[in-house]
C-alpha atoms as a PDB file:
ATOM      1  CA  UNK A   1     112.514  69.873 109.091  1.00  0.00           C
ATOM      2  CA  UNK A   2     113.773  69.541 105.498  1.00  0.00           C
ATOM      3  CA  UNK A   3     118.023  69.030 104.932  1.00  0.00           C
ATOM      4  CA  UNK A   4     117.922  70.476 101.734  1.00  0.00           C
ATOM      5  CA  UNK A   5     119.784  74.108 101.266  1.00  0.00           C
ATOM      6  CA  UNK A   6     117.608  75.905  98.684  1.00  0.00           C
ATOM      7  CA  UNK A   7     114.538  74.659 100.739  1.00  0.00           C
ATOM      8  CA  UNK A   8     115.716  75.992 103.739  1.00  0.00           C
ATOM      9  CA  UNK A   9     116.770  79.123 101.795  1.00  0.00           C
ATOM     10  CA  UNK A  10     113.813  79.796 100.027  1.00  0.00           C
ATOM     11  CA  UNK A  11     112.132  79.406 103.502  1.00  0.00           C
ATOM     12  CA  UNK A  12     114.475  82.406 104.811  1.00  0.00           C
ATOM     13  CA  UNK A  13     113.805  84.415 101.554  1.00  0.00           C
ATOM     14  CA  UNK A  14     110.140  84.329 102.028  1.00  0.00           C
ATOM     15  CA  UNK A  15     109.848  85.147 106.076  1.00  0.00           C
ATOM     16  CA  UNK A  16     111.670  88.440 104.950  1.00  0.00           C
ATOM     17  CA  UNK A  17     109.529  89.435 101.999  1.00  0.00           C
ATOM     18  CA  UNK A  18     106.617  88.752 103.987  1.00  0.00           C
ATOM     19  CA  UNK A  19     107.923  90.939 106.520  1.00  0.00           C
ATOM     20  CA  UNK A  20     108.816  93.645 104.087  1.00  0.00           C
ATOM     21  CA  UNK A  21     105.019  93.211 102.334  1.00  0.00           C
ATOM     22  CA  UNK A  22     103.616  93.583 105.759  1.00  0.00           C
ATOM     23  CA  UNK A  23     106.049  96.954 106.823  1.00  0.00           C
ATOM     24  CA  UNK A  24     104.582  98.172 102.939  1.00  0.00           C
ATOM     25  CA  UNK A  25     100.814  97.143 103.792  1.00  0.00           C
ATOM     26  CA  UNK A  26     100.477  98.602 107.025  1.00  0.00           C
ATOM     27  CA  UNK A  27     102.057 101.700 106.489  1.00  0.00           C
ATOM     28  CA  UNK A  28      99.846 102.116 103.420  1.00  0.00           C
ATOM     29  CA  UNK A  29      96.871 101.467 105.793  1.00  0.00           C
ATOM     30  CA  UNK A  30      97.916 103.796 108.408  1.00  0.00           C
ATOM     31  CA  UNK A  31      98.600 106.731 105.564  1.00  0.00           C
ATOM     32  CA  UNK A  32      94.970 106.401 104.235  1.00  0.00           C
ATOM     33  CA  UNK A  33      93.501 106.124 107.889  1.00  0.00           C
ATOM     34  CA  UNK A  34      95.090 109.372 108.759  1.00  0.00           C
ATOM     35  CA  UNK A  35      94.387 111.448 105.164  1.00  0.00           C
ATOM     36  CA  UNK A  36      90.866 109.788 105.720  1.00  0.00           C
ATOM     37  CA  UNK A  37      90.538 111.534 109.181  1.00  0.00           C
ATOM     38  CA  UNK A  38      92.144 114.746 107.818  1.00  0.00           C
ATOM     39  CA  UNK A  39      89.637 114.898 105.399  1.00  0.00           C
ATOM     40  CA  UNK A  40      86.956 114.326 108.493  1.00  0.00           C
ATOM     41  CA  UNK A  41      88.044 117.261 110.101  1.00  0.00           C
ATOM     42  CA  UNK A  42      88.969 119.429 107.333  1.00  0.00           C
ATOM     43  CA  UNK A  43      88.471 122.491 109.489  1.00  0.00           C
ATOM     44  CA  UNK A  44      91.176 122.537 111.457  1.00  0.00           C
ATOM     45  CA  UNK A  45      93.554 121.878 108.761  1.00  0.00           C
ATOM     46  CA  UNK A  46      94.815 123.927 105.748  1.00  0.00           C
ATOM     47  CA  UNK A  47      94.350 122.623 102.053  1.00  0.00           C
ATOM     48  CA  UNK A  48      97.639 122.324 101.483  1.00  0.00           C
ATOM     49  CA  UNK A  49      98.733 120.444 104.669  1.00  0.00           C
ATOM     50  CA  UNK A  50      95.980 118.276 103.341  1.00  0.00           C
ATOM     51  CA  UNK A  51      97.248 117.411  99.806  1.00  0.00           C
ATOM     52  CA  UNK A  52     100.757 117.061 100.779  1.00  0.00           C
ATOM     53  CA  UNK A  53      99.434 114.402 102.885  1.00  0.00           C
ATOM     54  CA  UNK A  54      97.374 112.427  99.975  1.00  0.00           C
ATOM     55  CA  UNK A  55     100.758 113.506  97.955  1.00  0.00           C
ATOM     56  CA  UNK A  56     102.600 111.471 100.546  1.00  0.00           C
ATOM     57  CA  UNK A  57      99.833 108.736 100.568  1.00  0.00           C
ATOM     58  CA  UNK A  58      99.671 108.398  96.486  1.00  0.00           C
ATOM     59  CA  UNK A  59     103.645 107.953  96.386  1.00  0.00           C
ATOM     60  CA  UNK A  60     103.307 105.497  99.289  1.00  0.00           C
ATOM     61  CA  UNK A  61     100.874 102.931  97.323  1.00  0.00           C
ATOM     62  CA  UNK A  62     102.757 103.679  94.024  1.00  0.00           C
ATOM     63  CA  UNK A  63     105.955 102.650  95.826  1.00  0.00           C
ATOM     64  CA  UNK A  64     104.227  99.559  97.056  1.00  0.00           C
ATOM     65  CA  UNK A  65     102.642  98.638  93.791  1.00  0.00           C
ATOM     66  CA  UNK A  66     106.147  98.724  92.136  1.00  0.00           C
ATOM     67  CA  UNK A  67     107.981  96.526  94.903  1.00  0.00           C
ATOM     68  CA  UNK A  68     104.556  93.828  94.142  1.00  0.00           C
ATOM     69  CA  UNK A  69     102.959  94.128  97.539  1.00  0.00           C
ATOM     70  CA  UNK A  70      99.689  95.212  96.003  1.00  0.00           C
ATOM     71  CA  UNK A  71      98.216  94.518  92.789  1.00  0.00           C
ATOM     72  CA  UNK A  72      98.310  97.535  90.596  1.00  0.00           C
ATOM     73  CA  UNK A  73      94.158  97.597  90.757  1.00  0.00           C
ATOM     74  CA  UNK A  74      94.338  97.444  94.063  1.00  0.00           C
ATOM     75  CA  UNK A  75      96.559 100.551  94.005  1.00  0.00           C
ATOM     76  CA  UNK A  76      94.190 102.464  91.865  1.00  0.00           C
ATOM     77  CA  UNK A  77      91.118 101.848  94.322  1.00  0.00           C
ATOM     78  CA  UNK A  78      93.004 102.659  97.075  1.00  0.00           C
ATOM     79  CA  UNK A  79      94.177 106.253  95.360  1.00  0.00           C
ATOM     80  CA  UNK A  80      90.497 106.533  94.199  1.00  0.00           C
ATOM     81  CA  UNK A  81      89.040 106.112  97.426  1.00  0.00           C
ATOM     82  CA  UNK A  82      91.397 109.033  98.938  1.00  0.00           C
ATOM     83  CA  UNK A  83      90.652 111.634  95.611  1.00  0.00           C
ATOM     84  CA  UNK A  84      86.989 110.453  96.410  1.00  0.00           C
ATOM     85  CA  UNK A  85      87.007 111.775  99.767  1.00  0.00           C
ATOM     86  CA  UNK A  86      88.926 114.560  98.659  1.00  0.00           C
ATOM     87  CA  UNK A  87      86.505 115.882  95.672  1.00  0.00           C
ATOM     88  CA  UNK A  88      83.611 115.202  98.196  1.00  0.00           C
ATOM     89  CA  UNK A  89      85.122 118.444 100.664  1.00  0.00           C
ATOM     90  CA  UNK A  90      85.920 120.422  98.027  1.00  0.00           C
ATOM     91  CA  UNK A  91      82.236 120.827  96.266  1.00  0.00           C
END
């Protein structure tokens, strides 16, 4: 184990970014998972519970894109992909 202080601190500052990134990624994941399944079953739920959920969703990635847990491309495909799905129920 290494003596130095801004070693060991640096080590400290990265385990709790990485934990933060990971809180950011997976509750990115779990928002598109569950707009992705509302869109599924787009019977049994109004339009507008619908896009206050890809509202939620959009400001979610945005939020993570600005804190640098995704790239901002990576952002853009991920809100594509949900106002893909989206214009595909609506036609």
């Amino acid at each position: 184990m290494t003596q130095k202080k801004s070693i060991i601190k640096r080590i400290k500052i990265a385990k709790r970014n990485n934990a933060r990134n990971k809180a950011y990624k997976s509750a990115v994941k779990n928002m598109m998972k569950k707009c992705l399944l509302n869109l599924q079953n787009h019977q049994d739920i109004s339009g507008k519970e619908i896009n206050n959920e890809i509202a939620l969703a959009y400001s979610k990635i945005d939020k993570a894109v600005a804190k640098g847990v995704f790239h901002k491309n990576n952002g853009a495909r991920k809100k594509s992909r949900l106002a893909q799905a989206l214009s595909k129920i609506s036609q």
